[in-house]
Protein backbone atom coordinates (compact mmCIF):
# COMPACT_ATOMS: atom_id res chain seq x y z
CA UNK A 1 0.00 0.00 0.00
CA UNK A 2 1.16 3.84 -0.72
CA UNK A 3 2.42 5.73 2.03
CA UNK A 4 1.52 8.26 0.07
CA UNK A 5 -2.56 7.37 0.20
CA UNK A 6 -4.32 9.25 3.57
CA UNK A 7 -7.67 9.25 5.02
CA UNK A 8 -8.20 12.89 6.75
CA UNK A 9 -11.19 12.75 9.87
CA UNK A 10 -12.56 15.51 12.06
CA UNK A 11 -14.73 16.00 14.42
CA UNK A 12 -16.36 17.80 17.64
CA UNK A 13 -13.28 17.74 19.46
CA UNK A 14 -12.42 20.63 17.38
CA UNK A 15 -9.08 18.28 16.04
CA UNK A 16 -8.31 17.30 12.59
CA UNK A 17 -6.14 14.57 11.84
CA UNK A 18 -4.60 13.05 8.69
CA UNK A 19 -3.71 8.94 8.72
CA UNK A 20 -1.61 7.39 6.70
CA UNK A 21 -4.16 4.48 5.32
CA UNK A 22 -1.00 2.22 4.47
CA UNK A 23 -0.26 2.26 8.28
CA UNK A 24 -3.82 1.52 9.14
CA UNK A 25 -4.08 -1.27 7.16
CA UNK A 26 -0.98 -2.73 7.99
CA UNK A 27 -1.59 -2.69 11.29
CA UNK A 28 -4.90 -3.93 10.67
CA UNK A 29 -3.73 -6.94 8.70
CA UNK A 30 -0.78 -7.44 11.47
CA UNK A 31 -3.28 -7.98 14.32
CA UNK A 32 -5.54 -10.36 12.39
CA UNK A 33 -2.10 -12.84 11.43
CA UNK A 34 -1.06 -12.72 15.49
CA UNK A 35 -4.67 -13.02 16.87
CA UNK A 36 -5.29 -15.34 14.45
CA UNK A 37 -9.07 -14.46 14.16
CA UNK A 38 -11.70 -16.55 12.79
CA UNK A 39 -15.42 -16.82 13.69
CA UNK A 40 -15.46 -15.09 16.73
CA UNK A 41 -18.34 -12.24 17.05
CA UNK A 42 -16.45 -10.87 20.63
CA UNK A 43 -13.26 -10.00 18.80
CA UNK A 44 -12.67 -6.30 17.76
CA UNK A 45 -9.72 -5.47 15.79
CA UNK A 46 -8.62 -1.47 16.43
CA UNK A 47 -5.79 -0.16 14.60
CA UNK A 48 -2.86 0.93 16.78
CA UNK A 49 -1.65 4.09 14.86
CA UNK A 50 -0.95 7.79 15.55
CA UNK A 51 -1.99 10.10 13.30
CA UNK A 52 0.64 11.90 10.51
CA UNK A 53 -0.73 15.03 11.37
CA UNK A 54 -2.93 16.34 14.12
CA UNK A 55 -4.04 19.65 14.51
CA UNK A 56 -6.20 21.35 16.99
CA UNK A 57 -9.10 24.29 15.41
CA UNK A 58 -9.04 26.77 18.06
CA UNK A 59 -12.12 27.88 16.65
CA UNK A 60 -14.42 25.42 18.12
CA UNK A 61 -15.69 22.03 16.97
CA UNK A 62 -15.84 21.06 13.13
CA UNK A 63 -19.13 20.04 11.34
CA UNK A 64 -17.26 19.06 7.83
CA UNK A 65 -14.46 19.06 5.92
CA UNK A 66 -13.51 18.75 2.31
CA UNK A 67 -9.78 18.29 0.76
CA UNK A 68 -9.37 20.15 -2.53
CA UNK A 69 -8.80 18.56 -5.89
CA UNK A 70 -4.81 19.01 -6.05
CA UNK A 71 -5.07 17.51 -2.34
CA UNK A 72 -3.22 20.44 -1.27
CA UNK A 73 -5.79 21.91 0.40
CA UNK A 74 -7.95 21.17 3.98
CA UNK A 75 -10.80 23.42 4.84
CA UNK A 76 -12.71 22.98 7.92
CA UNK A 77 -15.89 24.25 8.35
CA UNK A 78 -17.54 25.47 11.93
CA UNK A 79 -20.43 27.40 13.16
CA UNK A 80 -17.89 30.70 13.01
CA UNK A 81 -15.34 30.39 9.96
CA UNK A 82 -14.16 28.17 6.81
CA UNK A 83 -10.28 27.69 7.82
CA UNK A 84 -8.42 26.64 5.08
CA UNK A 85 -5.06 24.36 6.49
CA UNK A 86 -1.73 22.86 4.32
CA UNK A 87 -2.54 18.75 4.33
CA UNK A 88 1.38 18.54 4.32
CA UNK A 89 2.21 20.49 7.80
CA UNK A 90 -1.29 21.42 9.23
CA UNK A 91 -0.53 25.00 9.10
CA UNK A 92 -2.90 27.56 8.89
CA UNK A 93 -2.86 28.89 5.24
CA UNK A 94 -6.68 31.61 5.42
CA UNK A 95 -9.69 31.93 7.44
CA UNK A 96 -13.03 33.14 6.04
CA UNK A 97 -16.33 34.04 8.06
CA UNK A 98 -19.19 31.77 7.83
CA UNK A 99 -21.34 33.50 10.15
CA UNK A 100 -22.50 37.10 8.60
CA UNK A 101 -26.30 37.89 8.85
CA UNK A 102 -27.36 38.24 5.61
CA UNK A 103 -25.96 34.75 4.29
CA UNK A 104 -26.45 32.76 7.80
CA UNK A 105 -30.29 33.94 7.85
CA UNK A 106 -31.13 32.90 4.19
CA UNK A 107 -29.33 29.79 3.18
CA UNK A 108 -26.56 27.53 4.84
CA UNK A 109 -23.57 26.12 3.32
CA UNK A 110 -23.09 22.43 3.93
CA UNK A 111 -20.22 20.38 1.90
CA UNK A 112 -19.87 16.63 2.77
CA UNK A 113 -17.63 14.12 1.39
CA UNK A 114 -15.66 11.18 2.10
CA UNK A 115 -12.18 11.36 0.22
CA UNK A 116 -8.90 9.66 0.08
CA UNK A 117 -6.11 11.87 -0.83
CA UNK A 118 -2.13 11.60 -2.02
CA UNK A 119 0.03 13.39 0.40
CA UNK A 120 3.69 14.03 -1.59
């Protein structure tokens, strides 16, 4: 598997992390060979992996996220402000307002999707 190939999450906890999914699965596949599962419903396989990047949004908990096209690009979206973040360091590249009158009171913004992403 890539190292390259990354699975980005967020949440309420106001973090956003980036995984490397070659890890994950790794991992995943190492536990099943030493546990040696088979039809057992009471056994839970959970990846043992830090994240490649976590970052904390000081501006309160996330409610999406999207990665841009070039993969380049993270923007988190909360009740307050868009931030827009560098998938390679985490740093903080812009941050735009999300919650002025006129657009809050007539229509919301909402962009959802699942992604996978090369990291080089």
């Amino acid at each position: 598997m890539s190292d390259n190939l990354c699975i980005v999450t967020a949440g309420a906890d106001g973090y956003f992390r980036i995984w490397k999914a070659g890890k994950i699965i790794d991992d995943f596949k190492n536990k099943v060979s030493e546990q040696n599962v088979g039809n057992s419903d009471e056994q839970m396989l959970i990846a043992d992996v830090e994240p490649h990047i976590e970052v904390f949004n000081q501006y309160g908990e996330i409610d999406c996220l999207a990665v841009s096209k070039c993969n380049d690009i993270l923007s988190t979206v909360s009740a307050k402000q868009t931030v827009f973040w560098a998938t390679s360091t985490g740093e903080e590249l812009a941050i735009l307002p999300t919650d002025i009158p006129p657009i809050t009171s007539t229509f919301k913004v909402s962009y959802f999707e699942y992604r996978l992403f090369l990291n080089f």
